[in-house]
N, C-alpha and C. Protein backbone atom coordinates (compact mmCIF):
# COMPACT_ATOMS: atom_id res chain seq x y z
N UNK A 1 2.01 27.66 -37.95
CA UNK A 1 2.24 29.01 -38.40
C UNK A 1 1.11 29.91 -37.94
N UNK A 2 1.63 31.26 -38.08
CA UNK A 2 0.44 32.40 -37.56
C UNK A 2 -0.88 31.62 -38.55
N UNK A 3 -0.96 31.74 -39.45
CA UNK A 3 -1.98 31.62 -40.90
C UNK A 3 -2.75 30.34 -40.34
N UNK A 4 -2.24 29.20 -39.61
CA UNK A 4 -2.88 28.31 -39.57
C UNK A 4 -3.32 28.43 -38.14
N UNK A 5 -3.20 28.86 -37.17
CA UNK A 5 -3.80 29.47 -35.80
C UNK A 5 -4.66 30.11 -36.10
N UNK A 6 -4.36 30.77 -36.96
CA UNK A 6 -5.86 32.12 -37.02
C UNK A 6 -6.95 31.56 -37.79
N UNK A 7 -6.67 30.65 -38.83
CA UNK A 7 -7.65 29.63 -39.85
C UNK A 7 -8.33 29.15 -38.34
N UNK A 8 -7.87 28.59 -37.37
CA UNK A 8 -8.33 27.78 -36.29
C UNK A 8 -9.13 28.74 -35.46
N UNK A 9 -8.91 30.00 -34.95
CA UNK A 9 -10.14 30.54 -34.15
C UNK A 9 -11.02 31.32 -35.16
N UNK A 10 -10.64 31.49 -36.21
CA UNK A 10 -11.54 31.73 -37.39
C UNK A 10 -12.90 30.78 -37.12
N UNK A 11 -12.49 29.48 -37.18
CA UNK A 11 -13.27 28.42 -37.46
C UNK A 11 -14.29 28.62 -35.59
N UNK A 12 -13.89 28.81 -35.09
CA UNK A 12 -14.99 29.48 -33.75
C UNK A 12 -15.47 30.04 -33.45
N UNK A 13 -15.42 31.09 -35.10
CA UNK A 13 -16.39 32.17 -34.94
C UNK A 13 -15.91 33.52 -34.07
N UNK A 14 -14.60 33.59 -34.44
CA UNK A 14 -13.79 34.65 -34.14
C UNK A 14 -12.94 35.13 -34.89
N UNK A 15 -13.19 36.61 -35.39
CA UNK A 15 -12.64 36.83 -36.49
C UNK A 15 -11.10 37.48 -35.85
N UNK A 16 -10.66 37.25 -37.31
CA UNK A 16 -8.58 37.47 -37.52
C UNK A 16 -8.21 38.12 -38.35
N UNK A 17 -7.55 39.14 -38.16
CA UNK A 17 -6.49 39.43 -38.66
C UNK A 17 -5.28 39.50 -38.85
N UNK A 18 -4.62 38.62 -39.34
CA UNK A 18 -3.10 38.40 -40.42
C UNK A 18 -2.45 39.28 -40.79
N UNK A 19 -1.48 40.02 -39.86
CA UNK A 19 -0.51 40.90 -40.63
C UNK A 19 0.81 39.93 -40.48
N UNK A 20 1.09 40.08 -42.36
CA UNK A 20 1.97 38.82 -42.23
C UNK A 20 2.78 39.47 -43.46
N UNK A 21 4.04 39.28 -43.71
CA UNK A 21 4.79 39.89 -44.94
C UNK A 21 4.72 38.65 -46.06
N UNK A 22 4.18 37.49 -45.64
CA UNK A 22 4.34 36.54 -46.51
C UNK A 22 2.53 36.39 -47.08
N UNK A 23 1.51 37.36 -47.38
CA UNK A 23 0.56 37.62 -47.43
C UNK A 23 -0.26 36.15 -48.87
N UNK A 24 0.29 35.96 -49.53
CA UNK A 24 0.37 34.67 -50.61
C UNK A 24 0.21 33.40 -49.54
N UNK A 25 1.53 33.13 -48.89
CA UNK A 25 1.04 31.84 -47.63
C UNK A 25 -0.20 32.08 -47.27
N UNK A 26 -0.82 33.48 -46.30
CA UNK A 26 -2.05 32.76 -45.49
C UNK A 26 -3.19 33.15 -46.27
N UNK A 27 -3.03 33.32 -47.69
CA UNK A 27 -4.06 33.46 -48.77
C UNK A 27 -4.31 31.55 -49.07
N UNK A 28 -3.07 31.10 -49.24
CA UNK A 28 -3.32 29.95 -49.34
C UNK A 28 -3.94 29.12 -48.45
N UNK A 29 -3.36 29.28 -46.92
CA UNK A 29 -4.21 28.44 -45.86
C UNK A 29 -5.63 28.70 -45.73
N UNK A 30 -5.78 30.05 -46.51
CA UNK A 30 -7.35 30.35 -46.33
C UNK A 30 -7.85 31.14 -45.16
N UNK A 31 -7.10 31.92 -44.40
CA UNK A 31 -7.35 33.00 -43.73
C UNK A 31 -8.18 33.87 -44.29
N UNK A 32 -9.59 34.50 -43.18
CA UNK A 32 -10.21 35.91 -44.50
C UNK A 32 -9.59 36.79 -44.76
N UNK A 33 -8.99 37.08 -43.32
CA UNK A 33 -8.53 39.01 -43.61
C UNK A 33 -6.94 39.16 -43.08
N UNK A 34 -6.59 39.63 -44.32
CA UNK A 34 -4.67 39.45 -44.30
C UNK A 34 -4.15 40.56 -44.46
N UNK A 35 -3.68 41.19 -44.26
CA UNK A 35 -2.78 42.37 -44.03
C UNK A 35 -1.47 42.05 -44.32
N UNK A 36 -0.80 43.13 -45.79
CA UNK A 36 0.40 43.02 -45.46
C UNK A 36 1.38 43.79 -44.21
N UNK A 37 2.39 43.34 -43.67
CA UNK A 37 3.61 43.95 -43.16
C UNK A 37 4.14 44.22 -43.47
N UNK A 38 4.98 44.89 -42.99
CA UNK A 38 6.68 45.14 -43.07
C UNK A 38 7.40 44.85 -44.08
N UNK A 39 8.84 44.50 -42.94
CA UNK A 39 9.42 43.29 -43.60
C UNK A 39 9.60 42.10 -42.23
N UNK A 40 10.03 41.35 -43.40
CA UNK A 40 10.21 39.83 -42.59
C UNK A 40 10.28 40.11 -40.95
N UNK A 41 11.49 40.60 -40.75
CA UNK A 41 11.87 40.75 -39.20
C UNK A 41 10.81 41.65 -38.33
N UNK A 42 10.10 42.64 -39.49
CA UNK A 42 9.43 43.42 -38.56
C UNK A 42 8.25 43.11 -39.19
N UNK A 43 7.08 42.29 -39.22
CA UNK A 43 6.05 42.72 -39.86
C UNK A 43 5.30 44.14 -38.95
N UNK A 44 5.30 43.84 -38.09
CA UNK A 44 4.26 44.81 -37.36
C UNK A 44 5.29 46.70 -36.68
N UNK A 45 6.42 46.65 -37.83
CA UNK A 45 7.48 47.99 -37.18
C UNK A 45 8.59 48.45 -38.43
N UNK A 46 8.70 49.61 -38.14
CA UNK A 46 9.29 49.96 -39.09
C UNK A 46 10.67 50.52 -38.50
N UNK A 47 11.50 49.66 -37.73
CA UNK A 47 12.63 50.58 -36.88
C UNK A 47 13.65 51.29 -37.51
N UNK A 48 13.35 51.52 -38.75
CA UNK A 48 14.64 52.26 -39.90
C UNK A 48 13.98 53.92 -39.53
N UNK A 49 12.66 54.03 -38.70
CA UNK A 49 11.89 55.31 -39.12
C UNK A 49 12.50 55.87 -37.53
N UNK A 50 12.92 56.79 -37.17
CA UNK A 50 12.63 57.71 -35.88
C UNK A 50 11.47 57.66 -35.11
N UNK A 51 11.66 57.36 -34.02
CA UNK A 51 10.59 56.89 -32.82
C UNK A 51 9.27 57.28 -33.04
N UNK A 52 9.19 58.52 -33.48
CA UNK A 52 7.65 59.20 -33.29
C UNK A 52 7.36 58.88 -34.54
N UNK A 53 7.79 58.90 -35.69
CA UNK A 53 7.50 58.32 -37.22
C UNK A 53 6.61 56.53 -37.04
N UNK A 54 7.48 56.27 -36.42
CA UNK A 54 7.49 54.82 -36.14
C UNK A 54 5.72 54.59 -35.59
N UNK A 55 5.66 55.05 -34.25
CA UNK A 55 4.79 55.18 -34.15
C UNK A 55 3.12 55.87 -34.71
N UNK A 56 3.48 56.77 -35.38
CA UNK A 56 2.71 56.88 -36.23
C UNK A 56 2.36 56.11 -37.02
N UNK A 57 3.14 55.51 -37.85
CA UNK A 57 2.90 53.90 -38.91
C UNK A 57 2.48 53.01 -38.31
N UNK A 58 2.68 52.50 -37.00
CA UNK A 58 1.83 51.24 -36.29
C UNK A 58 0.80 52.07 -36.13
N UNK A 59 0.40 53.16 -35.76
CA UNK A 59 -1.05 53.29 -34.82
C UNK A 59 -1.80 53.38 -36.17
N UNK A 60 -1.02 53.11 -37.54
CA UNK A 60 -2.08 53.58 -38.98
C UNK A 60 -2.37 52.08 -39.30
N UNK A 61 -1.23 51.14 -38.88
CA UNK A 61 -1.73 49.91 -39.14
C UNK A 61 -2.46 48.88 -38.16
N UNK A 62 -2.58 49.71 -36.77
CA UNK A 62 -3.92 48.84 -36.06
C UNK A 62 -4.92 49.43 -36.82
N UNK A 63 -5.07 50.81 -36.94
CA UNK A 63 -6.16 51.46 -37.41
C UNK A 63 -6.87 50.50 -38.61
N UNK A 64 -6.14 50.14 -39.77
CA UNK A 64 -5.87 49.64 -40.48
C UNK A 64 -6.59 48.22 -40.35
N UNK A 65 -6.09 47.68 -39.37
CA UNK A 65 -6.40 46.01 -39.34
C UNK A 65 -7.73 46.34 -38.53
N UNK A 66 -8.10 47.44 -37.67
CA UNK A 66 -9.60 47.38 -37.29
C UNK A 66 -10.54 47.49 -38.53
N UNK A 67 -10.28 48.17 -39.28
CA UNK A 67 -11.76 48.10 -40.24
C UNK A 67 -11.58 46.96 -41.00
N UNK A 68 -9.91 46.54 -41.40
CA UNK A 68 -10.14 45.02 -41.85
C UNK A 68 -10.96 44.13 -41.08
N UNK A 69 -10.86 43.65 -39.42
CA UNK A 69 -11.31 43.01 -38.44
C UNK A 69 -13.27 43.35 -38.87
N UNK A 70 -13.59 44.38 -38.91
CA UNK A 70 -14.93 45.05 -39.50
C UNK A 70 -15.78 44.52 -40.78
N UNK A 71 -14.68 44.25 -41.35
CA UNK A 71 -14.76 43.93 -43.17
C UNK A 71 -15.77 42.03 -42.93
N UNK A 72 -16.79 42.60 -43.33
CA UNK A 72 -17.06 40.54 -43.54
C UNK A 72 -16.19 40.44 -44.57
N UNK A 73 -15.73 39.03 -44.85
CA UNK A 73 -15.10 38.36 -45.96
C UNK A 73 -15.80 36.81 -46.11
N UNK A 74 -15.45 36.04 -46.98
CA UNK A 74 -16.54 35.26 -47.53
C UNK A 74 -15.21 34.03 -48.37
N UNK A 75 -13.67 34.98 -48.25
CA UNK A 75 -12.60 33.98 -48.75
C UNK A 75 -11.73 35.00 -48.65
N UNK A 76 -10.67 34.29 -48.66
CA UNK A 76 -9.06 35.36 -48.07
C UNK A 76 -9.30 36.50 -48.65
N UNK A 77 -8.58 37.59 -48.07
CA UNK A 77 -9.33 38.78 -48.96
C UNK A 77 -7.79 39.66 -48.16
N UNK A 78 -6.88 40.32 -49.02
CA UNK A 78 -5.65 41.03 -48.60
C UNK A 78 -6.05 42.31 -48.40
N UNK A 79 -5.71 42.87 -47.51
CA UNK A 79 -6.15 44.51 -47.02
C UNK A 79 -4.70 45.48 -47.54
């Protein structure tokens, strides 16, 4: 699973961020920094929104997962 890939370059001293709609799973595998998504089909899109809407909401949720990526964490920690 994503949660357990990212636990793995975690562990090399490369930090991750988890945008995942199932945010409880990679709390459990122990990922630091988790981000919720979407939904299921889309974590990372919102295609119910009009193109330029759309885009606006992803460029808020890289934005988003960069200062998570920023954030030390010390144990799973949901953004």
């Amino acid at each position: 699973s994503g949660a357990t890939i990212g636990k793995e370059i975690e562990k090399r001293g490369i930090p991750v961020v988890l945008i995942t709609c199932l945010a409880n799973v990679a709390a459990q595998v122990g990922i630091g920094r988790i981000m919720g998504g979407s939904k299921f089909h889309y974590p990372v899109g919102q295609p119910q929104l009009p193109p330029e809407e759309e885009l606006r909401w992803r460029v808020g949720l890289m934005e988003k997962g960069l200062t998570a990526l920023e954030t030390p964490v010390q144990e799973p920690k949901i953004f």
